[in-house]
N, C-alpha and C. Protein backbone atom coordinates (compact mmCIF):
# COMPACT_ATOMS: atom_id res chain seq x y z
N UNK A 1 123.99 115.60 -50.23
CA UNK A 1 125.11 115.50 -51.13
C UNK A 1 124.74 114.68 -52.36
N UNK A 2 123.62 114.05 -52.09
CA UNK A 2 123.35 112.71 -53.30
C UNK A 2 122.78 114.03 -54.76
N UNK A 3 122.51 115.25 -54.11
CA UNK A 3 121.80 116.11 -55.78
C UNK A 3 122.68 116.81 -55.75
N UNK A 4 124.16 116.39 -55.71
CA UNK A 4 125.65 117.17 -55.92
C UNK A 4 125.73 118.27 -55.20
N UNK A 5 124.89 118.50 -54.63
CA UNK A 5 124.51 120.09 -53.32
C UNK A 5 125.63 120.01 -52.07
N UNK A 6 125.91 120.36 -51.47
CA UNK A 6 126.45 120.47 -50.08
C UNK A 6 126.10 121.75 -49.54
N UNK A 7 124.98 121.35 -48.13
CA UNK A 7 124.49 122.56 -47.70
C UNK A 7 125.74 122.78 -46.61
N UNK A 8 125.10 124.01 -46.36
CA UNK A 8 126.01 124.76 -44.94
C UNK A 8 125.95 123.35 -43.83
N UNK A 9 124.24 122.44 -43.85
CA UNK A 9 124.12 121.98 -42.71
C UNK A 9 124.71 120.31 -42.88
N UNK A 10 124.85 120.21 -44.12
CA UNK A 10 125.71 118.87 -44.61
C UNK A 10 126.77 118.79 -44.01
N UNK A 11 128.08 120.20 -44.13
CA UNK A 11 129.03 120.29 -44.48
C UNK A 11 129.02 119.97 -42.45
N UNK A 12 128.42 120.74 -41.98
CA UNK A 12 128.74 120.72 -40.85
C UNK A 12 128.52 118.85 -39.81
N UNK A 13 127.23 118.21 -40.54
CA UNK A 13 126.98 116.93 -39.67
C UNK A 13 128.51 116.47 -40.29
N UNK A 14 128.76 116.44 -41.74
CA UNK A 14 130.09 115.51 -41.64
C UNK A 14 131.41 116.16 -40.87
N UNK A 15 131.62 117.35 -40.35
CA UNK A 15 132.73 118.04 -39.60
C UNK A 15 132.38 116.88 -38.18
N UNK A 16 131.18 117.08 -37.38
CA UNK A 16 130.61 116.50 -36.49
C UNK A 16 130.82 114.81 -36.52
N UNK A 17 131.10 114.72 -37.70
CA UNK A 17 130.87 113.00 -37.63
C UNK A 17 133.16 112.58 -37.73
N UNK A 18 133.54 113.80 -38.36
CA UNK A 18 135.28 113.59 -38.07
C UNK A 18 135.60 113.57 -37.37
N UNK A 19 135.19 114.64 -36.06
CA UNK A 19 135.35 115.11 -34.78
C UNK A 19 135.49 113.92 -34.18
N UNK A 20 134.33 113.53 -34.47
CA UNK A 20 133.76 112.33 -33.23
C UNK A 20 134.60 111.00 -33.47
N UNK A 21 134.67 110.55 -34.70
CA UNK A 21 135.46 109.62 -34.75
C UNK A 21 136.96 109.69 -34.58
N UNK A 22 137.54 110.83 -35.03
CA UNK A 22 138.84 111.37 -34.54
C UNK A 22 139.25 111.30 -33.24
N UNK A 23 138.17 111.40 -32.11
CA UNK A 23 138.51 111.57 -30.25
C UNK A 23 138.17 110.33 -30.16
N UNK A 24 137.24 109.34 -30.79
CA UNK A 24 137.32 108.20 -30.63
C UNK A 24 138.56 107.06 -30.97
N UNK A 25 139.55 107.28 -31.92
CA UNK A 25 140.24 106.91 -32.27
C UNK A 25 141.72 106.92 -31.29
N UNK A 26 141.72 108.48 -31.10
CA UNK A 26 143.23 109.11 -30.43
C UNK A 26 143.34 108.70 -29.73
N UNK A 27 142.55 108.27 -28.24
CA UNK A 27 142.87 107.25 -27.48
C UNK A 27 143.61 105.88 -27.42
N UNK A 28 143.50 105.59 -28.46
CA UNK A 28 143.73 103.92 -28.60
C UNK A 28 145.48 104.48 -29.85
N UNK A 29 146.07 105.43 -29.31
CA UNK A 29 147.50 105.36 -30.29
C UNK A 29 148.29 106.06 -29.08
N UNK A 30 149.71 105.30 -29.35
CA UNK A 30 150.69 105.10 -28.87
C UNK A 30 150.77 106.55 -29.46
N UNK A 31 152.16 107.10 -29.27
CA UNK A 31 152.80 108.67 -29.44
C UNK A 31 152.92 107.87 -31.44
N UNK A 32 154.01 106.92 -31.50
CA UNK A 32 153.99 106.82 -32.32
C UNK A 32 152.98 106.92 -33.64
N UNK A 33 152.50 105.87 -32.92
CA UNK A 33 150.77 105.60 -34.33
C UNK A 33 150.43 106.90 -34.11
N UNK A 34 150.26 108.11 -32.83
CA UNK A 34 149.30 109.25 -33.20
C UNK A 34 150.01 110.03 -34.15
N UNK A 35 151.81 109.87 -34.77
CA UNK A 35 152.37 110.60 -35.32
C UNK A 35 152.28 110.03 -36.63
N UNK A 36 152.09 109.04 -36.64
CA UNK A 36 151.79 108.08 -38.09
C UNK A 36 150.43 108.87 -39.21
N UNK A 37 149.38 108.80 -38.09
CA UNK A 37 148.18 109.03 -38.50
C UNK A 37 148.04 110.38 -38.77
N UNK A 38 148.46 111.25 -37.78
CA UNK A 38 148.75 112.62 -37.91
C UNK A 38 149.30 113.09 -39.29
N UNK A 39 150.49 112.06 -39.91
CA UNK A 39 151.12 112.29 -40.79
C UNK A 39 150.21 112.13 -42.24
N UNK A 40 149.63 110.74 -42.14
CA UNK A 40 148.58 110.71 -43.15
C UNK A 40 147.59 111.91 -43.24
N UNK A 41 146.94 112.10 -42.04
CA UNK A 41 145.61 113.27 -42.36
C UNK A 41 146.45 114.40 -42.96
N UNK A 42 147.51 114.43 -42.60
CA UNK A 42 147.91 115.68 -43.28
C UNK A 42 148.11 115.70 -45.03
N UNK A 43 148.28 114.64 -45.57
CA UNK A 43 148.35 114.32 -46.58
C UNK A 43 147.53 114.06 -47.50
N UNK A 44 146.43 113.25 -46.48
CA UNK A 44 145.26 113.14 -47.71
C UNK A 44 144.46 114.92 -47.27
N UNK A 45 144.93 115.25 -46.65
CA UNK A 45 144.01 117.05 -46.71
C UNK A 45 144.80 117.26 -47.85
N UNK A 46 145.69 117.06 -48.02
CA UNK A 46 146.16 117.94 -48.55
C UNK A 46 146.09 117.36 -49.76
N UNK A 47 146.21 116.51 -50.36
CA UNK A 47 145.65 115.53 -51.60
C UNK A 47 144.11 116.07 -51.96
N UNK A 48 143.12 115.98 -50.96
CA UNK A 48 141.72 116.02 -51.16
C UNK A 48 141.40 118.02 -51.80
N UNK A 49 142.64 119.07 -51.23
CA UNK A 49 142.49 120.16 -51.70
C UNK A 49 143.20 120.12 -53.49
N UNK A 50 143.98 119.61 -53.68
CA UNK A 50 144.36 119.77 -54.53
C UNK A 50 144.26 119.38 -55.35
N UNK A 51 143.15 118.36 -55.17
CA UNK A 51 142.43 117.08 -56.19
C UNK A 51 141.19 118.29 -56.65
N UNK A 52 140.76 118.97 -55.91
CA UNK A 52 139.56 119.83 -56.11
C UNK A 52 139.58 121.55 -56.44
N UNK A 53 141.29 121.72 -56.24
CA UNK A 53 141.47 123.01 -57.00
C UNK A 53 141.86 122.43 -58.96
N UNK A 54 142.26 121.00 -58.71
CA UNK A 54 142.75 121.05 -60.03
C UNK A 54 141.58 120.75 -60.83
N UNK A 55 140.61 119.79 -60.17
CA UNK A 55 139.05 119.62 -60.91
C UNK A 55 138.44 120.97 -61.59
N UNK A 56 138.71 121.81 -60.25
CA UNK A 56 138.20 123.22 -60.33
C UNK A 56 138.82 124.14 -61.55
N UNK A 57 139.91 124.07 -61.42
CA UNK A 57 140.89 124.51 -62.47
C UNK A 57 140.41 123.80 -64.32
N UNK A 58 140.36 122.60 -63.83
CA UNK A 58 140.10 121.76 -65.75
C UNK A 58 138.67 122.54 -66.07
N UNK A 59 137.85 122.36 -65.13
CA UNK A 59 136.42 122.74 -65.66
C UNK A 59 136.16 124.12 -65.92
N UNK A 60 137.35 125.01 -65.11
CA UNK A 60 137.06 126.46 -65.12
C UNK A 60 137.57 126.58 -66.84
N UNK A 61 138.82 125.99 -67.34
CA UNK A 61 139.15 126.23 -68.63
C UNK A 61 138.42 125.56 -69.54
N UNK A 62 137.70 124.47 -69.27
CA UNK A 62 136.48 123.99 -70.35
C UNK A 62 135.48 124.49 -70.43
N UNK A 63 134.92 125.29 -69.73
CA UNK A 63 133.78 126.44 -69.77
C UNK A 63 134.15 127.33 -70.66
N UNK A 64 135.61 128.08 -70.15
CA UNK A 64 136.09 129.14 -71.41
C UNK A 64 136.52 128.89 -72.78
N UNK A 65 136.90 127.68 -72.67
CA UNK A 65 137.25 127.20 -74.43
C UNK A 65 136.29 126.67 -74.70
N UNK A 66 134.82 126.22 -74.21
CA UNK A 66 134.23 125.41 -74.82
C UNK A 66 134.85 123.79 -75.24
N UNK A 67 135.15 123.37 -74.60
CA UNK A 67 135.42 122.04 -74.94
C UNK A 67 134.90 121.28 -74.10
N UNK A 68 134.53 120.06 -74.17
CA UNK A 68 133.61 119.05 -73.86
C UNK A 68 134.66 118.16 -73.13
């Protein structure tokens, strides 16, 4: 990821490294906290897509207008 790349096999050790800390975590929450946390991941997913369609979006129209 450090030469802005993300391979197929990147993408997958960090899936592997959520997983793991995710089953490590769920144990240690009450119903509550697992609904707390539950509530956040859902949010920053959903923050982290839309942070990167809109990146995606500015740069797609600065390519076509030429603007810097």
């Amino acid at each position: 990821m450090a030469d802005g790349v993300i391979t197929a096999q990147e993408l997958a050790g960090q899936e592997q490294r959520l997983v793991a800390a995710m089953k490590q975590v769920e144990p240690q929450l009450n119903d509550d906290q697992h609904a707390h946390v539950t509530a956040l991941l859902v949010e920053l997913s959903a923050y982290n897509v839309m942070r990167l369609l809109h990146e995606l979006h500015a740069e797609r129209a600065r390519m076509a207008f030429g603007r810097s």
